[in-house]
Protein backbone atom coordinates (compact mmCIF):
# COMPACT_ATOMS: atom_id res chain seq x y z
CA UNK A 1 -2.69 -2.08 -35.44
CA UNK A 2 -4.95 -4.05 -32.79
CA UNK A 3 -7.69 -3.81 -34.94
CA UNK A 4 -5.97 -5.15 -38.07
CA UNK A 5 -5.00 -8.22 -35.70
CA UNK A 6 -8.50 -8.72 -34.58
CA UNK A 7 -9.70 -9.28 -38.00
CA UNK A 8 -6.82 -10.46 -40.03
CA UNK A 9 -6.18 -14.03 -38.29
CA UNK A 10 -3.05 -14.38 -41.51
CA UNK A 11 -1.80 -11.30 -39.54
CA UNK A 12 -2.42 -12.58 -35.71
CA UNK A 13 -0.78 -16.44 -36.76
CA UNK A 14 2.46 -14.11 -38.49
CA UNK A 15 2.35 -12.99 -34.72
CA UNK A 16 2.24 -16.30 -33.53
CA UNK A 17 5.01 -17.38 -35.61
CA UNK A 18 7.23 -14.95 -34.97
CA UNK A 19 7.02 -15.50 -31.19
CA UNK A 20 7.56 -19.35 -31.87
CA UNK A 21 10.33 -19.01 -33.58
CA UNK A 22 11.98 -16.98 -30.76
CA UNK A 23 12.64 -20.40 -29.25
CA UNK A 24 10.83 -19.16 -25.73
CA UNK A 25 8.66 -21.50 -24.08
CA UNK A 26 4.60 -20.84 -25.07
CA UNK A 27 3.44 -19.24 -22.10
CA UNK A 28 6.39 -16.77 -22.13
CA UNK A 29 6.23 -16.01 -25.96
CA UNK A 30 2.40 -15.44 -25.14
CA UNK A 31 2.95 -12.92 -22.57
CA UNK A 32 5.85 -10.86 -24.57
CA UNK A 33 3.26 -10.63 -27.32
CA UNK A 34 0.47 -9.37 -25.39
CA UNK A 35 3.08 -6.86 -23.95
CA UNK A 36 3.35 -5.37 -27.21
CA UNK A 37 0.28 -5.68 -28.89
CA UNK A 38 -2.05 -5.86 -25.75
CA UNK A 39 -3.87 -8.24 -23.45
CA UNK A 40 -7.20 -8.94 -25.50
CA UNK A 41 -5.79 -8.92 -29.28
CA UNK A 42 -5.11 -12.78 -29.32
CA UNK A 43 -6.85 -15.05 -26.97
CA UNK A 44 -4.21 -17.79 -25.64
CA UNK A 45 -5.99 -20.91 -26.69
CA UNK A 46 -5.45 -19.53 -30.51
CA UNK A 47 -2.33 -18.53 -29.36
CA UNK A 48 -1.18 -21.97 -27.93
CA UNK A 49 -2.87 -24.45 -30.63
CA UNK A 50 -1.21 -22.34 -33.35
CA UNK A 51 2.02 -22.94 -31.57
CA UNK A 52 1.91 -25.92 -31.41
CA UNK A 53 1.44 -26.30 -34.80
CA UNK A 54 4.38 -24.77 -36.08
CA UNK A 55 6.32 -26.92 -33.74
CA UNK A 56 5.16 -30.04 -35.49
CA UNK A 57 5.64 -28.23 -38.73
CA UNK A 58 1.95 -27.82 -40.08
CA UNK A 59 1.38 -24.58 -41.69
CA UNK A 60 -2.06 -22.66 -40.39
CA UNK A 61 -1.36 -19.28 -41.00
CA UNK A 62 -4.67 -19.28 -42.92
CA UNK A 63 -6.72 -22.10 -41.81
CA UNK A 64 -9.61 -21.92 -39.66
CA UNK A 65 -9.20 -23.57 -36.39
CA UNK A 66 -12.75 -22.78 -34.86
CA UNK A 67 -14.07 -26.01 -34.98
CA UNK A 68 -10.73 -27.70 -33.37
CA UNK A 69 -10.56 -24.89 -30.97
CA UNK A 70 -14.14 -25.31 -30.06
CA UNK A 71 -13.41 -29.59 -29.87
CA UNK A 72 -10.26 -29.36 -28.08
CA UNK A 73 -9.63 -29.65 -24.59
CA UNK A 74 -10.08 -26.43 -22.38
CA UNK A 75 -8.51 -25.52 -19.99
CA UNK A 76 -11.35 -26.05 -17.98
CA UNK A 77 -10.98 -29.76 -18.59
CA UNK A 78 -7.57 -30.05 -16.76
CA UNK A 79 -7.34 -31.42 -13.23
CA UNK A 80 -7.94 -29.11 -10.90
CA UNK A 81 -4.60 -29.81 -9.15
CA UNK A 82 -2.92 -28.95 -12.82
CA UNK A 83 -4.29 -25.50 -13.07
CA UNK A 84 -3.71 -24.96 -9.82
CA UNK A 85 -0.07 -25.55 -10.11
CA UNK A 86 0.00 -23.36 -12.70
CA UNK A 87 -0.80 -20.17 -10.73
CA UNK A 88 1.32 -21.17 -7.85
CA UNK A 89 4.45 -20.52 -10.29
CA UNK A 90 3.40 -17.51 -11.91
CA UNK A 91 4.66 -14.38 -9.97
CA UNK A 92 2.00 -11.44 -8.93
CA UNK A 93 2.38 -9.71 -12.77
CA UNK A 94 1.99 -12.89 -14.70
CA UNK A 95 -1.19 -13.81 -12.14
CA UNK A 96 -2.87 -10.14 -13.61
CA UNK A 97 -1.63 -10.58 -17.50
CA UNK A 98 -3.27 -14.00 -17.27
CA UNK A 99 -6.39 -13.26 -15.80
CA UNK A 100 -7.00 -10.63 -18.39
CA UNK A 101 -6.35 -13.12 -21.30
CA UNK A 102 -7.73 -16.44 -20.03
CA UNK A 103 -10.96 -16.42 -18.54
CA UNK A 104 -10.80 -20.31 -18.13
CA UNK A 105 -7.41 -19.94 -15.47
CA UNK A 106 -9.06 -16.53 -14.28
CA UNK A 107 -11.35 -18.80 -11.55
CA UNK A 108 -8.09 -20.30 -10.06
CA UNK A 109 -6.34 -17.04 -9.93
CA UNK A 110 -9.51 -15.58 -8.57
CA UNK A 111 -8.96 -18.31 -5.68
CA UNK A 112 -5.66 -18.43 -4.91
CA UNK A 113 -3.76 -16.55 -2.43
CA UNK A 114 -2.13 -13.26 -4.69
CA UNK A 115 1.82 -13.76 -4.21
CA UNK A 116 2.00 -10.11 -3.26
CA UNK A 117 3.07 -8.78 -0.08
CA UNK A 118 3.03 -5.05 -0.23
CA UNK A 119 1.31 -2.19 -2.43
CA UNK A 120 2.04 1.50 -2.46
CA UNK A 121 -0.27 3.86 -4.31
CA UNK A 122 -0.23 6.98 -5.51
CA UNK A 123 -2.63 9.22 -7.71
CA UNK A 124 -1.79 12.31 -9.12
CA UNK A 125 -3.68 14.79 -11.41
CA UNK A 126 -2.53 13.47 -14.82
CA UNK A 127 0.09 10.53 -13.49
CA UNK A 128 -0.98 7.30 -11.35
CA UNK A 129 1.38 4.49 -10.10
CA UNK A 130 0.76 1.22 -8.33
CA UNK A 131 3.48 -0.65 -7.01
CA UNK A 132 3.45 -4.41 -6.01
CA UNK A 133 6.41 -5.56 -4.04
CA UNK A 134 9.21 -4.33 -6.47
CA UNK A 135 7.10 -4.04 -9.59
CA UNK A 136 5.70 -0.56 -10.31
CA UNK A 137 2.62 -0.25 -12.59
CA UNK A 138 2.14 3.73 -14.48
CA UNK A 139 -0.81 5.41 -15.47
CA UNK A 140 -0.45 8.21 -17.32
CA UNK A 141 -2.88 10.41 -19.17
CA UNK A 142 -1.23 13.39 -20.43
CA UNK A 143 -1.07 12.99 -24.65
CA UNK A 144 2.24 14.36 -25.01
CA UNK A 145 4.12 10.99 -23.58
CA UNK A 146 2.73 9.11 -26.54
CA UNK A 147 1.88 10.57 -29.65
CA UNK A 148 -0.68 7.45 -30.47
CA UNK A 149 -2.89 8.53 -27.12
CA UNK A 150 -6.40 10.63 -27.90
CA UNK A 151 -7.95 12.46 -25.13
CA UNK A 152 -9.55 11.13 -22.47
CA UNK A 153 -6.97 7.70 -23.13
CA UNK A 154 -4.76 6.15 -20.76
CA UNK A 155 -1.05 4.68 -21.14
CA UNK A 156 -0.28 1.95 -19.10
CA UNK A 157 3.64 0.89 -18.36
CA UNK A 158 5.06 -1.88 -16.72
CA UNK A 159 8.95 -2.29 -17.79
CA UNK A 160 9.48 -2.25 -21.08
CA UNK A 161 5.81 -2.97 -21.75
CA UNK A 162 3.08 -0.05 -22.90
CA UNK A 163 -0.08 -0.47 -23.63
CA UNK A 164 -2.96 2.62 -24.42
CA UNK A 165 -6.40 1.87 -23.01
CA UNK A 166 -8.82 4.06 -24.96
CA UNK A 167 -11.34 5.90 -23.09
CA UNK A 168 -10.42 5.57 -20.05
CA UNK A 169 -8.90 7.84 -17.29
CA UNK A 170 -5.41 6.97 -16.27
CA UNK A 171 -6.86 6.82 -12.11
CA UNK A 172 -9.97 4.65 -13.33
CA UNK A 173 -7.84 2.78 -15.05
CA UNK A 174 -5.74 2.01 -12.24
CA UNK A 175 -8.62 1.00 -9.67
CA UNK A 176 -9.90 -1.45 -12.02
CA UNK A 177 -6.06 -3.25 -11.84
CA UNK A 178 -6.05 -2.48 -7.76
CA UNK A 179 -9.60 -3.84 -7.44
CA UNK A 180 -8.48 -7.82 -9.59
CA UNK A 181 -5.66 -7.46 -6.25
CA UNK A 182 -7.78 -5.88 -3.35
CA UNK A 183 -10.94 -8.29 -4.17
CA UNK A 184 -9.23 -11.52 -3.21
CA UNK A 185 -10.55 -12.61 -0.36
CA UNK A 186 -7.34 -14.42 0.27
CA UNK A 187 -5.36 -10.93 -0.14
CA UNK A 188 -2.92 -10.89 2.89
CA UNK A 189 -0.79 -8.01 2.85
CA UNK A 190 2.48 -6.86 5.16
CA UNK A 191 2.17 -3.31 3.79
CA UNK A 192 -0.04 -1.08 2.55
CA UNK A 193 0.62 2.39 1.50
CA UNK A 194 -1.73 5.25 -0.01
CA UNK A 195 0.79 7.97 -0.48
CA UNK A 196 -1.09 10.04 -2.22
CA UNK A 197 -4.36 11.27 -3.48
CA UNK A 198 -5.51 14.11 -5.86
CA UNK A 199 -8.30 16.02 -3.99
CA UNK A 200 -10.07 16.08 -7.50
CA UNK A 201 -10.29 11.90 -7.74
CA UNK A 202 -10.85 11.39 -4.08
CA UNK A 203 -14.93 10.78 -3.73
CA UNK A 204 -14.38 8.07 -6.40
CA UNK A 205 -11.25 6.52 -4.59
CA UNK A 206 -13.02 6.97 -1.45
CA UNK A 207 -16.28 4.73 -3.61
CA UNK A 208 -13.87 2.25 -4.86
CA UNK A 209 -12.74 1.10 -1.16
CA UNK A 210 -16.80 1.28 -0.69
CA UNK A 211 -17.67 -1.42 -3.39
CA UNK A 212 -14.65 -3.38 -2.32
CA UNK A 213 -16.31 -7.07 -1.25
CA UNK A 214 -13.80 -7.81 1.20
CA UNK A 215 -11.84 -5.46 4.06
CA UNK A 216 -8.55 -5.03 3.36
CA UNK A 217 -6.11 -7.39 5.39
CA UNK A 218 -2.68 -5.54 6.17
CA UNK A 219 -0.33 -6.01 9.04
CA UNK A 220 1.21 -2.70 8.28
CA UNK A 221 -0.28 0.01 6.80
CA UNK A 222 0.18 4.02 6.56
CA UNK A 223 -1.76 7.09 4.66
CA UNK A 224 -1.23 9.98 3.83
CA UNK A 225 -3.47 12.22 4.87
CA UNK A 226 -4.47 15.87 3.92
CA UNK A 227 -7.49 17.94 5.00
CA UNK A 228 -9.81 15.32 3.64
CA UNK A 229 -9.24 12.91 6.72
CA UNK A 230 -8.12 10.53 4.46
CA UNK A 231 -7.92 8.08 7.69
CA UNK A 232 -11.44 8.49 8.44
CA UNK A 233 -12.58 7.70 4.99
CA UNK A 234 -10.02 4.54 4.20
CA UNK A 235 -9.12 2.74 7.51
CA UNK A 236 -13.06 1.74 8.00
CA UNK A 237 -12.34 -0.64 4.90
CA UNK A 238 -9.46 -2.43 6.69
CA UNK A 239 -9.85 -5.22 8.58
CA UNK A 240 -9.07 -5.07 12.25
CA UNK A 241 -8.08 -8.84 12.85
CA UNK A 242 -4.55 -9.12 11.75
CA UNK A 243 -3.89 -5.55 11.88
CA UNK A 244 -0.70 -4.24 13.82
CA UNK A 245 0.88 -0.92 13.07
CA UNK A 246 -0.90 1.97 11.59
CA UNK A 247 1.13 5.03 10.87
CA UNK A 248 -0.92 8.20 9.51
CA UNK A 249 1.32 10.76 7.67
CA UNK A 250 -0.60 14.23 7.84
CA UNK A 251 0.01 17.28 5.60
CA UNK A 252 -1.78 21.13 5.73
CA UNK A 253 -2.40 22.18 2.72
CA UNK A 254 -0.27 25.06 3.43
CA UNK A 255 2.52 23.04 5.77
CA UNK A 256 3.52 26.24 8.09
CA UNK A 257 0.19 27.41 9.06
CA UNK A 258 -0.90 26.37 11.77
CA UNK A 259 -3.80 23.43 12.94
CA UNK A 260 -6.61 24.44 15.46
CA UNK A 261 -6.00 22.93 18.88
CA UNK A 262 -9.90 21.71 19.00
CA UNK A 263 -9.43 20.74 15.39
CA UNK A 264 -6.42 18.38 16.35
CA UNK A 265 -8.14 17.03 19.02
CA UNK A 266 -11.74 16.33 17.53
CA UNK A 267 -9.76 14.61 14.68
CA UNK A 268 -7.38 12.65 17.19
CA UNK A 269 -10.66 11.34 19.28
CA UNK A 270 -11.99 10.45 15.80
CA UNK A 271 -8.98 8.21 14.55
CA UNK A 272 -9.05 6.42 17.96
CA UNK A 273 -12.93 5.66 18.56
CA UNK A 274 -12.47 3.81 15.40
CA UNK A 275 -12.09 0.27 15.50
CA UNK A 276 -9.22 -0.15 13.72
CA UNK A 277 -7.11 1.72 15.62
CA UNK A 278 -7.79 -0.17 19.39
CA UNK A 279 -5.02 -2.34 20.61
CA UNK A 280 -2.26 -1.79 18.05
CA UNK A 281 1.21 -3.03 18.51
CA UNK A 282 1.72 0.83 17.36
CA UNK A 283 -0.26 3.97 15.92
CA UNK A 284 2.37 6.71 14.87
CA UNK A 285 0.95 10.02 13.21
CA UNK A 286 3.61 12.96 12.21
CA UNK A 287 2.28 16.52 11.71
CA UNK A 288 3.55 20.08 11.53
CA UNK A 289 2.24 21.98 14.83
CA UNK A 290 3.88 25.29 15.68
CA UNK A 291 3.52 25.76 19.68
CA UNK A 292 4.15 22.22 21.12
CA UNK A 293 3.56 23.03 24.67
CA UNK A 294 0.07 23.10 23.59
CA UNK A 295 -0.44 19.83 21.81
CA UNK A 296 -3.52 18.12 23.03
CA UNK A 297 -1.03 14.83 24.09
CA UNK A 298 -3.96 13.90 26.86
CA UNK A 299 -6.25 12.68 23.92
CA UNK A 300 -4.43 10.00 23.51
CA UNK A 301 -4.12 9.29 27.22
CA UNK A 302 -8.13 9.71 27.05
CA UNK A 303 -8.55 7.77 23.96
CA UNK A 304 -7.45 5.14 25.50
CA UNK A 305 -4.24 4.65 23.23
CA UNK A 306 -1.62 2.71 25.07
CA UNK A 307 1.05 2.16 22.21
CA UNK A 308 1.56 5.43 19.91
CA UNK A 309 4.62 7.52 18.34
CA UNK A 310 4.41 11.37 17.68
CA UNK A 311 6.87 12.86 15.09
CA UNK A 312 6.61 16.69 14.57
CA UNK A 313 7.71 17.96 10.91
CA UNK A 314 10.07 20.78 10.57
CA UNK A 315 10.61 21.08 14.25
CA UNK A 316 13.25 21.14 16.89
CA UNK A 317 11.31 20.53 20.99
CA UNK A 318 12.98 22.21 23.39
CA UNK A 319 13.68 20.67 26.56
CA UNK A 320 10.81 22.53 28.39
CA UNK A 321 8.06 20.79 25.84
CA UNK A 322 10.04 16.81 26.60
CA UNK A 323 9.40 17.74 30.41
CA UNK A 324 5.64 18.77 30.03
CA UNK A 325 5.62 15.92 27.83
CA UNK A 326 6.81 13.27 30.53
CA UNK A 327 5.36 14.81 33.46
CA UNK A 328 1.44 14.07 31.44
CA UNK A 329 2.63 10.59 30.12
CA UNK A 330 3.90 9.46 33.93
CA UNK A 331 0.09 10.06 35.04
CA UNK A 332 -1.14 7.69 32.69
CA UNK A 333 -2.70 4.14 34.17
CA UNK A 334 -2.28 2.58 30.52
CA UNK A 335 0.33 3.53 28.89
CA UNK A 336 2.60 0.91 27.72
CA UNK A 337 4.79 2.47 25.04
CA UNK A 338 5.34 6.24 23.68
CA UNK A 339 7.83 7.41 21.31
CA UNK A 340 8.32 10.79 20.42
CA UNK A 341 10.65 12.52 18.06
CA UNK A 342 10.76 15.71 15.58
CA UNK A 343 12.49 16.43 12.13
CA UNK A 344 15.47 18.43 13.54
CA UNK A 345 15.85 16.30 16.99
CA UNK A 346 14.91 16.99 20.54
CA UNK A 347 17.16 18.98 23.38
CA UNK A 348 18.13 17.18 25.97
CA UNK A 349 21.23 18.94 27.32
CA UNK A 350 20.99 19.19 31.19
CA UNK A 351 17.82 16.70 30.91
CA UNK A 352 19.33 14.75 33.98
CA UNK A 353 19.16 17.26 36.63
CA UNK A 354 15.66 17.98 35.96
CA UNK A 355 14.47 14.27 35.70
CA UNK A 356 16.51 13.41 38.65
CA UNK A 357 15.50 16.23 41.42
CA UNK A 358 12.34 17.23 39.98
CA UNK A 359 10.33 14.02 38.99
CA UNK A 360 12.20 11.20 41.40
CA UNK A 361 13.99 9.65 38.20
CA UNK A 362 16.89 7.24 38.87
CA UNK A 363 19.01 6.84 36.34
CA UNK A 364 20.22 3.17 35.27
CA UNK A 365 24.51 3.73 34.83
CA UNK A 366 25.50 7.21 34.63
CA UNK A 367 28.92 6.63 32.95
CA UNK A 368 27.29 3.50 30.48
CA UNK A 369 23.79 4.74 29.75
CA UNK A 370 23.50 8.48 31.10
CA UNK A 371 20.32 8.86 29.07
CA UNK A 372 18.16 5.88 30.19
CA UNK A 373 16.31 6.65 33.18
CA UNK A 374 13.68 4.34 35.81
CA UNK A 375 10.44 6.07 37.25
CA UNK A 376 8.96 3.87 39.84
CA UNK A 377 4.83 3.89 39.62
CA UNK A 378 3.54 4.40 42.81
CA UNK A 379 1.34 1.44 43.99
CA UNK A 380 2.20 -1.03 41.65
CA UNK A 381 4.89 -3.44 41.00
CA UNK A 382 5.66 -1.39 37.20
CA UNK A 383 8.24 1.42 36.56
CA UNK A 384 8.77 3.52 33.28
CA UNK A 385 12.19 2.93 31.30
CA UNK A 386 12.60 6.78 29.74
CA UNK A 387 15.09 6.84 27.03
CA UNK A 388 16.04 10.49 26.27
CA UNK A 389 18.44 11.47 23.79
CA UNK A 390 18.76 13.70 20.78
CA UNK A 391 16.83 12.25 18.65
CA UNK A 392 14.36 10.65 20.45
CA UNK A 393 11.97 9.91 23.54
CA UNK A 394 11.18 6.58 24.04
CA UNK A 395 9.05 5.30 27.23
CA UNK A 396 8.21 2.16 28.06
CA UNK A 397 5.93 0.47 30.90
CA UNK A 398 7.84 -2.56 32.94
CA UNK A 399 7.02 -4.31 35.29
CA UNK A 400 9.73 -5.26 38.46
């Protein structure tokens, strides 16, 4: 059907019509068209002058319009304050619809701040998704879910809009969307998620964040992370400055068997010798380990990492793994803030006596706040606040 459009302009202007006499202003008729028939079929000035037309009642469902097309205004004639305005109100999906169809607004767009605030990604064997604040973008390349799709072709979804790209894998064709976002240098994101990533598309995602122009700006961001070191390979491309929380989500390939000691720790000194990672507000990482009292915690301590959370998957700690735990953090000279908590909680029955005969602990209102707990530092004017109950450790560095 797109091809009969391309070449049949009586067809395209019976389009055209159609949306006009929908009543909807032009932009939005444009943009429900291209929904349905696609984003390069029928070029908006076409679109627009034809409009226009039919609203002063001139009939041009067969005339050729090249020569006032060609003579009339563009859109790169309009103040620069105009087009400007224009992107301001569009939201984040209108910005990308646009860009595709106009290359006269696609400078602006290209140079104004994107109106998005977070993006979660995900790509999957056969499936893809992109989500922008609340909109969700699918890629899907499996020929089943549309009988129109040929191999190797691509559906794209957004709402009640489809469109098949032809030729094109459903994770390719999902980069090229991310990279129109990720390019702007003006990109300033809260949150940034890569949930996850099919082992068998990961050199060229990993090449994508390569050929990027610009770091990635985030305030927030997390990644999932399997035995590729996903961190490694991805947080290089963000940009330090403006960076605040990182929180890296790892999975084994097979969850219950165990991680090397040396292998969690020469991965651990890895993440925090990158640049990225020094002087975070907070760098929180949740793993499966099986024997706790053997975690290499002092990596952190060694690293240099004063603000981090540990969460351990499919786990209960015992009471004997919080008090190994403290006694290691207590030593530190830079700690400032540790947080520490497991799937199925923590034990602290009886925590008290040991915290206050064995490690010098005073505790802040036995009958008000029996789990909050002061450890004076010796030689300095600073104590530790330790927060122990069943769900979670929390210790903080304060000064008197």
């Amino acid at each position: 059907m797109t091809e009969i459009l391309k070449t049949n302009r009586i067809a395209r202007r019976a389009c055209i019509l159609y949306e006009f006499m929908g009543g909807k202003p032009v932009f939005e008729a444009y943009r429900d068209l291209c929904h349905r028939i696609g984003d390069d079929v029928i070029e908006y000035r076409e679109f627009d002058y034809c409009f226009y037309q039919f609203a002063k009642g001139n009939k041009v469902l067969d005339q050729d319009i090249s020569s006032e097309l060609t003579n009339s205004p563009s859109l790169y004639d309009m103040p620069i304050e105009v087009a400007e305005r224009i992107v301001e109100n569009l939201d984040s999906m209108d910005r990308m619809v646009l860009r595709k169809v106009s290359k006269s607004l696609r400078f602006y767009i290209d140079q104004s701040a994107p109106s998005i605030s977070a993006i979660t990604i995900d790509f999957l064997i056969n499936y893809a998704s992109i989500l922008y604040d609340q909109n969700i973008v699918h890629y899907n390349d499996q020929k089943w879910y549309n009988n129109e799709m040929a191999e190797g072709d691509c559906l794209v979804e957004f709402g009640d809009w489809q469109k098949i790209i032809h030729d094109k894998f459903h994770y390719l064709a999902a980069l090229d969307d991310l990279s129109i976002i990720l390019s702007n240098p003006k990109l300033r994101l809260k949150y940034f998620q890569v949930s996850n990533v099919s082992k068998k598309f990961f050199a060229a995602f990993v090449s994508f964040f390569e050929q990027l122009p610009v770091k990635i700006h985030v305030e927030n961001l997390k990644i999932f992370c399997q035995d590729n070191k996903e961190e490694l390979l991805i947080l290089p491309y963000v940009e330090r400055e403006g960076l605040d929380r990182i929180h890296l989500d790892i999975i084994n390939d097979e969850t219950f068997i165990d991680l090397e000691i040396e292998k969690v720790s020469k991965r651990i000194e890895k993440i925090l010798k990158l640049e990225q990672t020094k002087g975070l507000e907070m760098l929180k990482i949740g793993l499966y380990f099986s024997n706790l009292e053997k975690f290499p915690l002092q990596t952190f301590l060694d690293g240099g990492c004063q603000n981090f959370e540990l969460h351990f998957k499919y786990k209960r700690v015992q009471m004997q793994v919080v008090l190994i735990y403290i006694e290691i953090l207590l030593k530190s000279p830079d700690l400032q803030l540790f947080y520490f908590s497991a799937d199925y909680g923590v034990d602290t029955m009886n925590i008290d006596f040991e915290l206050l005969n064995n490690f010098n602990f005073t505790q802040l209102s036995s009958d008000e706040y029996p789990h909050i707990f002061h450890f004076s530092i010796p030689n300095t004017k600073e104590f530790f606040v330790v927060d122990v109950d069943r769900e979670q450790i929390h210790i903080q560095r304060v000064e008197f």
